[in-house]
PDB file of N, CA and C in Angstrom:
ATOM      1  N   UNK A   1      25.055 -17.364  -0.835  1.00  0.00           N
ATOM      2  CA  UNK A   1      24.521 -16.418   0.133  1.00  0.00           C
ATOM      3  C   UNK A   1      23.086 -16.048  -0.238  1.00  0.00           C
ATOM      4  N   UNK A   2      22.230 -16.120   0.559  1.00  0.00           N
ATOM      5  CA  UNK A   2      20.973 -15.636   0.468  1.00  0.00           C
ATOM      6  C   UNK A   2      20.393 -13.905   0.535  1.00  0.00           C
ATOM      7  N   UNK A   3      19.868 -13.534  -0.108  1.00  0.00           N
ATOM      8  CA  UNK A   3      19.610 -12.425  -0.719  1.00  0.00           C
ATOM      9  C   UNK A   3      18.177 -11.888  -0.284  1.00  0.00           C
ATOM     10  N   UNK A   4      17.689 -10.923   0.883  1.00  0.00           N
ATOM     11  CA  UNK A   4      16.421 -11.029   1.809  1.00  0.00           C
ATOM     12  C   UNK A   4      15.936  -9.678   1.318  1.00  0.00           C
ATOM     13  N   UNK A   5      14.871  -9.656   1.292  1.00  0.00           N
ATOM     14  CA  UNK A   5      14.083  -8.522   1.088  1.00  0.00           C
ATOM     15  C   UNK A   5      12.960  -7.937   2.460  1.00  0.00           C
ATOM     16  N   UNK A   6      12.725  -6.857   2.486  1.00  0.00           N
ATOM     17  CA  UNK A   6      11.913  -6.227   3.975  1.00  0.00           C
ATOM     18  C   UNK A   6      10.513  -7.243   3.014  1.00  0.00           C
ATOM     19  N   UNK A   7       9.528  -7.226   4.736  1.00  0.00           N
ATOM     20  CA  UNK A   7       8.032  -7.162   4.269  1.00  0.00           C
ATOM     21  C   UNK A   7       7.208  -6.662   3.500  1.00  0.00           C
ATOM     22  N   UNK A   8       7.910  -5.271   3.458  1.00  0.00           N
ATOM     23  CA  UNK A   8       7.721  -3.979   2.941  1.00  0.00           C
ATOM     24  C   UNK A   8       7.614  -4.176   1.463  1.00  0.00           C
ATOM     25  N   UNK A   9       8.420  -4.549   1.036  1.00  0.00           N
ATOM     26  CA  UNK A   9       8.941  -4.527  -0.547  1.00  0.00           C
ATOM     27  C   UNK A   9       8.716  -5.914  -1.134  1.00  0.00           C
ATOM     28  N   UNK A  10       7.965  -6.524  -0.024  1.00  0.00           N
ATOM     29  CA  UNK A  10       7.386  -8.273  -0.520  1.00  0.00           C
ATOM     30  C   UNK A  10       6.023  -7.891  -0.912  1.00  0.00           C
ATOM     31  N   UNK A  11       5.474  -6.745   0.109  1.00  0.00           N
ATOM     32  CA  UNK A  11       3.922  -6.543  -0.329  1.00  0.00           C
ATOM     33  C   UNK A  11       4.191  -5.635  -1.672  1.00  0.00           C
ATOM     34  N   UNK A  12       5.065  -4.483  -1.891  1.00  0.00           N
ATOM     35  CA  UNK A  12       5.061  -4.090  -3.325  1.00  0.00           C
ATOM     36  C   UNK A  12       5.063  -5.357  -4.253  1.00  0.00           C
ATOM     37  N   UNK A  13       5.835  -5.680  -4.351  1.00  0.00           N
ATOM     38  CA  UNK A  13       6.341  -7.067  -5.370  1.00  0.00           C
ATOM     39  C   UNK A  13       4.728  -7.824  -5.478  1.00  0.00           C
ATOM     40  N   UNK A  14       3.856  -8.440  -4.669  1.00  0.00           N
ATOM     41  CA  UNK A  14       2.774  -9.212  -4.459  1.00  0.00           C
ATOM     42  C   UNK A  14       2.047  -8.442  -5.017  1.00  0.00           C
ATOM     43  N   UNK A  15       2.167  -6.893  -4.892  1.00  0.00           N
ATOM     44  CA  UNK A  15       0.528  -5.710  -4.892  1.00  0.00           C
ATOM     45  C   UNK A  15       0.775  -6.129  -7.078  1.00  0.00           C
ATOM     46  N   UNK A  16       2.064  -5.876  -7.564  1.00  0.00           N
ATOM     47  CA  UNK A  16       2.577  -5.774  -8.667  1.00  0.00           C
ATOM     48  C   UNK A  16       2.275  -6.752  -9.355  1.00  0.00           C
ATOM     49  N   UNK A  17       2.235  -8.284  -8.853  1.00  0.00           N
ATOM     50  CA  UNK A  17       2.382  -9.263  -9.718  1.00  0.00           C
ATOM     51  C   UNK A  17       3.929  -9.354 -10.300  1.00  0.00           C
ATOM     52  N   UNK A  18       4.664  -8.898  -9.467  1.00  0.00           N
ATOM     53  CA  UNK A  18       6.203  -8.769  -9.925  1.00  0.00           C
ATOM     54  C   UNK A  18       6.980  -9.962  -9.642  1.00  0.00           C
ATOM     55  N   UNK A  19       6.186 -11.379  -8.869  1.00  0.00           N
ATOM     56  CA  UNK A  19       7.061 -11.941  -8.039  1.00  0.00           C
ATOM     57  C   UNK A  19       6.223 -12.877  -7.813  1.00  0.00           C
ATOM     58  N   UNK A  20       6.717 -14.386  -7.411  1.00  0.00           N
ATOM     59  CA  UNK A  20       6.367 -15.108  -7.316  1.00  0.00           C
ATOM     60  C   UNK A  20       6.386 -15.679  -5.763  1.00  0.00           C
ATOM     61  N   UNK A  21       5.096 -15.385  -4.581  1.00  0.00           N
ATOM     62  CA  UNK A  21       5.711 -15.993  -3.466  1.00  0.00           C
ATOM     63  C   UNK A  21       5.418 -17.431  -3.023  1.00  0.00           C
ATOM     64  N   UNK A  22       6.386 -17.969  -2.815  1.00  0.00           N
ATOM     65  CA  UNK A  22       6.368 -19.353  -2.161  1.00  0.00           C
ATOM     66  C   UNK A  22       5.984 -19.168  -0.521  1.00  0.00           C
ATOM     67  N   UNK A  23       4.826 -20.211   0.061  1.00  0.00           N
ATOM     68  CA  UNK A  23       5.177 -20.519   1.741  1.00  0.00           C
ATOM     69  C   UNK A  23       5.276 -21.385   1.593  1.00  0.00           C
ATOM     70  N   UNK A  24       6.523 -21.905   2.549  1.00  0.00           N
ATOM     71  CA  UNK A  24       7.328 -23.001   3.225  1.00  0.00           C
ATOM     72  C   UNK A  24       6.643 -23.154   4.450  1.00  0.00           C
ATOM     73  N   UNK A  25       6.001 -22.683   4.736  1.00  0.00           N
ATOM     74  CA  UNK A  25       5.485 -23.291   5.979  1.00  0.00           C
ATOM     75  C   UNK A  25       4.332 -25.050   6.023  1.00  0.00           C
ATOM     76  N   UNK A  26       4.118 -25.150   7.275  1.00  0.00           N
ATOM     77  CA  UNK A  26       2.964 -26.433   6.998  1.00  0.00           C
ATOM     78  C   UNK A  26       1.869 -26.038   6.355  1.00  0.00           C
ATOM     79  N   UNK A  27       0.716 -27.185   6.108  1.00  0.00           N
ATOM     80  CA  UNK A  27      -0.381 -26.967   5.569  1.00  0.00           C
ATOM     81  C   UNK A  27      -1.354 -25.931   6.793  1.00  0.00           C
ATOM     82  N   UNK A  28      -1.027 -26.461   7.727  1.00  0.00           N
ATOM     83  CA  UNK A  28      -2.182 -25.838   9.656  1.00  0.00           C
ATOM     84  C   UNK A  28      -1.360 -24.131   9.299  1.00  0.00           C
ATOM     85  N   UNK A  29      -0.419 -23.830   8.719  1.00  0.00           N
ATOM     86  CA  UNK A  29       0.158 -23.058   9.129  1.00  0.00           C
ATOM     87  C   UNK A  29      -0.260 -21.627   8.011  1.00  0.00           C
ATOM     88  N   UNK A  30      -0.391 -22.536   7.024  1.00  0.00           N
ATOM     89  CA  UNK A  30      -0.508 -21.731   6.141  1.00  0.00           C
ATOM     90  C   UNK A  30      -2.122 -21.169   5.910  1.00  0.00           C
ATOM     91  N   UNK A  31      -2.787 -22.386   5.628  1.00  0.00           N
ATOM     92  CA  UNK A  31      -4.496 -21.961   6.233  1.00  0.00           C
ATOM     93  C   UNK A  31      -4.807 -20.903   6.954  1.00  0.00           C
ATOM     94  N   UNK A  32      -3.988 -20.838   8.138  1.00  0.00           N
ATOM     95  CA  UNK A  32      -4.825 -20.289   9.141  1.00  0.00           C
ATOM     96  C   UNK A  32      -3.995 -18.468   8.772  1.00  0.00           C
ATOM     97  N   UNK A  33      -3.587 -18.413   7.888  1.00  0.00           N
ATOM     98  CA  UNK A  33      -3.558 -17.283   6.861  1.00  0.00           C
ATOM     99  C   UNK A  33      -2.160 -16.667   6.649  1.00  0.00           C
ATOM    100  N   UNK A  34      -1.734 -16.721   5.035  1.00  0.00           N
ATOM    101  CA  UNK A  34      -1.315 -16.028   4.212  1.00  0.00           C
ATOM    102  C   UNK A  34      -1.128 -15.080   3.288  1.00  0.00           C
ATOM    103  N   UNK A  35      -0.120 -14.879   3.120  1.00  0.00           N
ATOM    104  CA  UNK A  35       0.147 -13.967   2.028  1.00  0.00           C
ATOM    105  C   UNK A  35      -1.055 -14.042   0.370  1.00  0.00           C
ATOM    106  N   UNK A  36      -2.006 -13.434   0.276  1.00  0.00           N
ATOM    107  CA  UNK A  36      -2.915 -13.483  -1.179  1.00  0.00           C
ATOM    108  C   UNK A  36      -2.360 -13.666  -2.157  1.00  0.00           C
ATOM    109  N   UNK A  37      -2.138 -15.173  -2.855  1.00  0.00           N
ATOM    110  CA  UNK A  37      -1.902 -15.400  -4.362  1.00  0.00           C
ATOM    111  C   UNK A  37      -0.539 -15.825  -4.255  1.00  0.00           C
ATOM    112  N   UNK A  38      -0.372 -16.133  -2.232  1.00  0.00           N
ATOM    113  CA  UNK A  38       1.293 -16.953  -1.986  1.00  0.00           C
ATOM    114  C   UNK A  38       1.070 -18.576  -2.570  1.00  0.00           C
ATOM    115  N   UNK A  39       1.737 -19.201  -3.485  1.00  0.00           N
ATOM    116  CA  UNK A  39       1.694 -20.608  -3.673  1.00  0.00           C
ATOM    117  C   UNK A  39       2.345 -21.439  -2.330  1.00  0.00           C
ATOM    118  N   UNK A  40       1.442 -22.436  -1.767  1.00  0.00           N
ATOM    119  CA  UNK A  40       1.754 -22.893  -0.807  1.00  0.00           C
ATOM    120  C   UNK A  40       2.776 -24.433  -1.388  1.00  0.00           C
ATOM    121  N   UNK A  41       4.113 -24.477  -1.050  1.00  0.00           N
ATOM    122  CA  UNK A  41       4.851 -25.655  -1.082  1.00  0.00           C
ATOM    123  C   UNK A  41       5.921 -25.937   0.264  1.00  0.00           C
ATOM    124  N   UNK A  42       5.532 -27.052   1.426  1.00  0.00           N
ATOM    125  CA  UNK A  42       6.105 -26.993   2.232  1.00  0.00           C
ATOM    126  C   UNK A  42       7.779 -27.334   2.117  1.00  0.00           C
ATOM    127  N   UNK A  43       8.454 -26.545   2.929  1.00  0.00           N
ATOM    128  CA  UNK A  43       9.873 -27.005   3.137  1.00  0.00           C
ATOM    129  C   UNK A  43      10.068 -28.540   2.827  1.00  0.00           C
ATOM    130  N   UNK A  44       9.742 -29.215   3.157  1.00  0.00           N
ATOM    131  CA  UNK A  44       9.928 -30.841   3.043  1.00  0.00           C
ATOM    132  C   UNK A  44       9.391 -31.421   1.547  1.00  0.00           C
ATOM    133  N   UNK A  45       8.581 -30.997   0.969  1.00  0.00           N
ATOM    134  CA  UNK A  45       8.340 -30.778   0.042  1.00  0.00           C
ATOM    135  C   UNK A  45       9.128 -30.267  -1.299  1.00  0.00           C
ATOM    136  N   UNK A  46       9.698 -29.209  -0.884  1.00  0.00           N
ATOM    137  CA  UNK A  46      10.209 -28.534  -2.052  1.00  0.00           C
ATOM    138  C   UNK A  46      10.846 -28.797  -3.070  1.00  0.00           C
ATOM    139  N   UNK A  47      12.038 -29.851  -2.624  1.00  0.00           N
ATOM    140  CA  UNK A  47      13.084 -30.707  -3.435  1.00  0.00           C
ATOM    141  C   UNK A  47      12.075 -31.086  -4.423  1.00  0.00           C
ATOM    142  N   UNK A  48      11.094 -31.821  -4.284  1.00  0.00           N
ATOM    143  CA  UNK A  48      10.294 -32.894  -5.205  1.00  0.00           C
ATOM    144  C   UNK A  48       9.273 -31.643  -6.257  1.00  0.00           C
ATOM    145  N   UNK A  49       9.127 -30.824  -6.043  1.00  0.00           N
ATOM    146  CA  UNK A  49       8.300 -29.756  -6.485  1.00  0.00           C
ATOM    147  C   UNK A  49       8.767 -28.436  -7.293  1.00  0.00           C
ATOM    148  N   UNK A  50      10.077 -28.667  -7.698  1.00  0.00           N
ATOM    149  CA  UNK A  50      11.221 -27.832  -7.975  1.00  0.00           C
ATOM    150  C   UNK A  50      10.139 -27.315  -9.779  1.00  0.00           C
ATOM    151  N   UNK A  51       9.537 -27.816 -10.347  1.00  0.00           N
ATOM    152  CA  UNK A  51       9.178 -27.587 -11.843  1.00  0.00           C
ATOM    153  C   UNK A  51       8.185 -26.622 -11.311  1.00  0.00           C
ATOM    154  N   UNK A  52       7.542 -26.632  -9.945  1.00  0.00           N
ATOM    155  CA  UNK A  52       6.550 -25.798 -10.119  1.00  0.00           C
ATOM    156  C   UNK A  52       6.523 -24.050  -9.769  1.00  0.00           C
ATOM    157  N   UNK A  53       8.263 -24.225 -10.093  1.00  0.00           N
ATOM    158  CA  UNK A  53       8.537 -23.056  -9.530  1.00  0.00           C
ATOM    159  C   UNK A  53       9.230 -22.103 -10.924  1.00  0.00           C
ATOM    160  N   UNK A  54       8.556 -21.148 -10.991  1.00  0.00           N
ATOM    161  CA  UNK A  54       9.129 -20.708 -12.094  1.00  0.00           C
ATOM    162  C   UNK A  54      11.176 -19.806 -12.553  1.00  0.00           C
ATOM    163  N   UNK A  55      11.758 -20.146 -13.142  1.00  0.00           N
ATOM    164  CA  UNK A  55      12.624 -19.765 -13.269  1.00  0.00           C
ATOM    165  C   UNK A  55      12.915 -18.359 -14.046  1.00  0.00           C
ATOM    166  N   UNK A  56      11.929 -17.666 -14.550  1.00  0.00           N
ATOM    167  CA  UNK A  56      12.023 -16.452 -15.296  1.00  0.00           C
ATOM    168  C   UNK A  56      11.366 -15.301 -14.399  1.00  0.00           C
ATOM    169  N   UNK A  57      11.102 -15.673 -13.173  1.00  0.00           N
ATOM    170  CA  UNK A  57      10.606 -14.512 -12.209  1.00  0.00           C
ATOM    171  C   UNK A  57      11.148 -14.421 -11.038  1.00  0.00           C
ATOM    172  N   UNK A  58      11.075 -13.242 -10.517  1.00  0.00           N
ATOM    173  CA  UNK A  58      11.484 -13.245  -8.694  1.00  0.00           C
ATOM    174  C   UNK A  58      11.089 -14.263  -8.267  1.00  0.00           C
ATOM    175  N   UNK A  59      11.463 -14.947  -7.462  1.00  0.00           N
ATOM    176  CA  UNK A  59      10.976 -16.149  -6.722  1.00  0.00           C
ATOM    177  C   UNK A  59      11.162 -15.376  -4.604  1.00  0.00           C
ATOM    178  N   UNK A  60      10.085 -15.260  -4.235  1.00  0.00           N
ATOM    179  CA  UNK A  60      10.425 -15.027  -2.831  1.00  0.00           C
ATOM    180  C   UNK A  60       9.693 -16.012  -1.480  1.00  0.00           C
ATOM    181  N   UNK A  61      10.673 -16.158  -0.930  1.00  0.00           N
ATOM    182  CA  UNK A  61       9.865 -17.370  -0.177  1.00  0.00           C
ATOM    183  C   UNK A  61       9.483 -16.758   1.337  1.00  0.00           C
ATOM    184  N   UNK A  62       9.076 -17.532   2.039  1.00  0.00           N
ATOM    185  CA  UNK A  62       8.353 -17.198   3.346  1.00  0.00           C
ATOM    186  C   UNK A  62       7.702 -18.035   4.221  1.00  0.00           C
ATOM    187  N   UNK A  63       8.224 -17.663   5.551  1.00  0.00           N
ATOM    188  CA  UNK A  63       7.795 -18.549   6.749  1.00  0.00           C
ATOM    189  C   UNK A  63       7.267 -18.368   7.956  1.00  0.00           C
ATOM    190  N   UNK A  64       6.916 -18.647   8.992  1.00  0.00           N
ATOM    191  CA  UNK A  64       6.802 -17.829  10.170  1.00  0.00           C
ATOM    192  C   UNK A  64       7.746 -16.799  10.431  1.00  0.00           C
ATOM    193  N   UNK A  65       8.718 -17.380  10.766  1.00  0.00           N
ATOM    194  CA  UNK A  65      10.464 -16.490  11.207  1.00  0.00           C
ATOM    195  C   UNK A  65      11.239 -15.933  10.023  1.00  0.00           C
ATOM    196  N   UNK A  66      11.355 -16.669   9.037  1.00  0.00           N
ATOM    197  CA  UNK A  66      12.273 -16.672   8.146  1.00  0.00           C
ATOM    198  C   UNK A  66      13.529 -17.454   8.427  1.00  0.00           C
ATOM    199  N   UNK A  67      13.150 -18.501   9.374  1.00  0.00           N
ATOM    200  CA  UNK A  67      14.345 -19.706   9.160  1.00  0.00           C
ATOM    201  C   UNK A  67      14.256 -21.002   7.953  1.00  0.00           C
ATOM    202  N   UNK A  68      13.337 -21.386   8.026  1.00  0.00           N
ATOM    203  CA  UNK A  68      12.895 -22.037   6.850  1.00  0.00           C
ATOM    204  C   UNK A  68      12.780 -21.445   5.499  1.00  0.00           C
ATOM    205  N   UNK A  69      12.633 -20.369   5.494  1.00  0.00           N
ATOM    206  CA  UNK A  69      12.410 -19.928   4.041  1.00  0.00           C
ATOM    207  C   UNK A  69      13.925 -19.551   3.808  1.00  0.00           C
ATOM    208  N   UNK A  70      14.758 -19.298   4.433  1.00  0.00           N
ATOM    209  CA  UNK A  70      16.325 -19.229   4.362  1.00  0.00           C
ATOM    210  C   UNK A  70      16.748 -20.737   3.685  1.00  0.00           C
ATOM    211  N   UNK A  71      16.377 -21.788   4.371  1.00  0.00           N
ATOM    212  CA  UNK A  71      16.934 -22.677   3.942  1.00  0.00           C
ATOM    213  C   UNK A  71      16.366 -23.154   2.560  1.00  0.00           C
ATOM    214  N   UNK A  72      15.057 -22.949   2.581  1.00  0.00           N
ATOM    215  CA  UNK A  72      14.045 -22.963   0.574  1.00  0.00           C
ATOM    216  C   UNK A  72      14.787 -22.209   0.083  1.00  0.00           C
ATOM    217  N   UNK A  73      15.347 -20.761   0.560  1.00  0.00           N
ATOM    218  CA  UNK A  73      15.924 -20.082  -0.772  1.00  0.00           C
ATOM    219  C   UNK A  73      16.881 -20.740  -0.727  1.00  0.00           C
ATOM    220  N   UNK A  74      18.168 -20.955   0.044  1.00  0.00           N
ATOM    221  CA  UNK A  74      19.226 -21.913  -0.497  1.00  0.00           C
ATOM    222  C   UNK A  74      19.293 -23.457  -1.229  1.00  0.00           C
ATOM    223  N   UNK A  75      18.186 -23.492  -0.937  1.00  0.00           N
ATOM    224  CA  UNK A  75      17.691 -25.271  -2.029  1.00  0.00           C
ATOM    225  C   UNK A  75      17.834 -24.254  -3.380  1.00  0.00           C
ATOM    226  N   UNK A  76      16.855 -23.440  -3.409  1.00  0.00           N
ATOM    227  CA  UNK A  76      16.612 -22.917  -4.581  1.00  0.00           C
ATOM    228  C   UNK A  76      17.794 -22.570  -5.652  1.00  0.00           C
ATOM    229  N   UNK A  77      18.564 -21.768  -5.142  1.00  0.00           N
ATOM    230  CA  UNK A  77      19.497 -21.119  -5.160  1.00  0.00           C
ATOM    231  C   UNK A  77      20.827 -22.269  -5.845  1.00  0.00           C
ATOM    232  N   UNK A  78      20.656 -23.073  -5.004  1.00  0.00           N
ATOM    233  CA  UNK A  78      21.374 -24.348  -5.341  1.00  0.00           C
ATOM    234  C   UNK A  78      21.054 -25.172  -6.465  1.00  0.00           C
ATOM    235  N   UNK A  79      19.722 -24.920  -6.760  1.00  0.00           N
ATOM    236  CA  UNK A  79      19.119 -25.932  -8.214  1.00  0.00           C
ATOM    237  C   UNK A  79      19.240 -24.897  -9.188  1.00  0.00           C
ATOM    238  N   UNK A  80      19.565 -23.900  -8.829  1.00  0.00           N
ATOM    239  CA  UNK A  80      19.792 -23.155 -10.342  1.00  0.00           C
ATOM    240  C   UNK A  80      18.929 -21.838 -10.516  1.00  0.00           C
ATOM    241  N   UNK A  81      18.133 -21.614  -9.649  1.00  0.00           N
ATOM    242  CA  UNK A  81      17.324 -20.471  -9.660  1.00  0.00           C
ATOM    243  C   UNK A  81      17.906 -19.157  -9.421  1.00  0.00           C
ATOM    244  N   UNK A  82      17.734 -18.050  -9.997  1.00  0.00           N
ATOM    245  CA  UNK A  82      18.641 -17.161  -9.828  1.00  0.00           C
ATOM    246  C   UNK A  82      17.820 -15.488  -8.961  1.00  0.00           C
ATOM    247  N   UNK A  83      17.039 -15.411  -9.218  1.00  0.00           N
ATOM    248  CA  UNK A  83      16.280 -14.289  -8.564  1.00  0.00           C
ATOM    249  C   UNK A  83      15.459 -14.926  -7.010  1.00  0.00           C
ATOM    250  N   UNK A  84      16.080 -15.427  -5.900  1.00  0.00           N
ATOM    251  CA  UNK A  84      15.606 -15.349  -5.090  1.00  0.00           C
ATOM    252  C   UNK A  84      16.056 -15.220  -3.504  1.00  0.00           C
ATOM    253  N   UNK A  85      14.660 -14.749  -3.477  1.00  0.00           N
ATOM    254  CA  UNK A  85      14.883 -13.772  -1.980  1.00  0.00           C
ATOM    255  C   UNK A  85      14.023 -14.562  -1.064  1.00  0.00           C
ATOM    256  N   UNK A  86      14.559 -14.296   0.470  1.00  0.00           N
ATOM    257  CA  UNK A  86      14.031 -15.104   1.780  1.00  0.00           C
ATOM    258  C   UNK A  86      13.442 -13.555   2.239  1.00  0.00           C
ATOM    259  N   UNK A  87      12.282 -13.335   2.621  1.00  0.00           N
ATOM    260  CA  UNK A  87      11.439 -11.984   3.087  1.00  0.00           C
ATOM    261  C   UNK A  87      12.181 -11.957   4.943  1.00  0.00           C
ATOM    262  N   UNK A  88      12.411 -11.301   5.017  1.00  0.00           N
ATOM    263  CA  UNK A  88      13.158 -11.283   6.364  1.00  0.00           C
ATOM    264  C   UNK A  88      11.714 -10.993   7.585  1.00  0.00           C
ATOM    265  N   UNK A  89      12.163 -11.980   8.471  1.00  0.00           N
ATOM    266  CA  UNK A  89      11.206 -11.409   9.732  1.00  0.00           C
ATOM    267  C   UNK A  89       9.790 -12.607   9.351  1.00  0.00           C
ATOM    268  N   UNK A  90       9.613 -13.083   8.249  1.00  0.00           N
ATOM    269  CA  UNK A  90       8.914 -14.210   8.040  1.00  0.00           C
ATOM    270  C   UNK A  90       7.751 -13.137   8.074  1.00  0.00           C
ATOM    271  N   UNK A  91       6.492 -14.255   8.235  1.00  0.00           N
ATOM    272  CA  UNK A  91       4.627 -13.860   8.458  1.00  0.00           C
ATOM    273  C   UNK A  91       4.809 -13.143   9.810  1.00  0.00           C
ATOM    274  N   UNK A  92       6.084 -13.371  10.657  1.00  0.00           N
ATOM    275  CA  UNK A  92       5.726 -12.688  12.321  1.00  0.00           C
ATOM    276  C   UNK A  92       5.870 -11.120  11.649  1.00  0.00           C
ATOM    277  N   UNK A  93       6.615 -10.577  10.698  1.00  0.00           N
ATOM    278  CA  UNK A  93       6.981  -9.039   9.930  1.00  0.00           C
ATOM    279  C   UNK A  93       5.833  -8.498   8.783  1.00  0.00           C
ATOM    280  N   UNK A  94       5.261  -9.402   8.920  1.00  0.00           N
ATOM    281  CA  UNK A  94       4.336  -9.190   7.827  1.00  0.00           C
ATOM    282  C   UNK A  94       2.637  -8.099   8.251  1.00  0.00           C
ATOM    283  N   UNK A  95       2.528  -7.232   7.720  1.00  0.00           N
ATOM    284  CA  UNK A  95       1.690  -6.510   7.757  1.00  0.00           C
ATOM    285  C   UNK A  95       0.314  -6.422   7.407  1.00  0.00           C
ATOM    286  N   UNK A  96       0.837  -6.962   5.869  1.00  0.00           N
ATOM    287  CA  UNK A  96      -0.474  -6.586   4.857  1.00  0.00           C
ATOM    288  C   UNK A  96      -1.163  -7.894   5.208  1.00  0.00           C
ATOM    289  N   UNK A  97      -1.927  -7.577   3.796  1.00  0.00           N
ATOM    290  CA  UNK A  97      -3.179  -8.513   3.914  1.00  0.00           C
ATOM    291  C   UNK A  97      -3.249 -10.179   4.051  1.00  0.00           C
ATOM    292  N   UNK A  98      -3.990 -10.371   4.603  1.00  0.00           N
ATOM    293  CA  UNK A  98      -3.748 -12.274   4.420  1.00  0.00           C
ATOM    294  C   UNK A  98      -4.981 -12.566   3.981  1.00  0.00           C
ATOM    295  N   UNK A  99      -5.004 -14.201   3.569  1.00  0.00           N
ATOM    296  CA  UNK A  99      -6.176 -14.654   3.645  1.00  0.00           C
ATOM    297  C   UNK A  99      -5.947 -16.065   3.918  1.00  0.00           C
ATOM    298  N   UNK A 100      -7.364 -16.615   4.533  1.00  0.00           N
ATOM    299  CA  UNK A 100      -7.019 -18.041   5.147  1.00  0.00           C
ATOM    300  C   UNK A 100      -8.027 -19.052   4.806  1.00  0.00           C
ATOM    301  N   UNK A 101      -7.343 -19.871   4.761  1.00  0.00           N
ATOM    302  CA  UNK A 101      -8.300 -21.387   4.006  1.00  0.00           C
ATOM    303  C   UNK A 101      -7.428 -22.421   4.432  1.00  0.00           C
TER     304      UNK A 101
END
């Protein structure tokens, strides 16, 4: 079962350095702006990219919706990772700050 956290408490976690966020989204998607200091690894991607994810921290992932990042946290979740959360409501819930490249 996947384990979701508000927007709210994704930007504490980010403001903190408490947490590690992943976007699952595309490369067009993510550019055109994210979460500050989110590591970008797409859904399709992820399987192959599993080392670059750390196992001793929150791990929280994120997407437009939060359908995709549902299914990253359950990859995750499934390889052995134990602290992670899907941000509910995706980038459409998201408030704070972005930046884009």
């Amino acid at each position: 079962m996947v384990k979701h956290l508000s927007s709210e408490r994704v930007a504490a976690l980010a403001r903190s350095g408490q947490a590690m966020i992943i976007d699952v989204r595309e490369s067009g998607e993510y550019a055109g702006g994210h979460i500050p200091r989110a590591k970008h690894i797409s859904l399709g991607q992820l399987v192959h990219r599993l080392k670059e994810v750390p196992r001793d921290k929150t791990v929280v992932v994120v997407c437009r919706s939060g359908s995709r990042s549902k299914k990253a946290a359950e990859l995750l979740s499934e390889a052995g990772f134990r602290n992670v959360y899907n941000m509910s409501g995706g980038m459409q819930h998201w408030s704070g700050p972005t930046v884009q490249h």
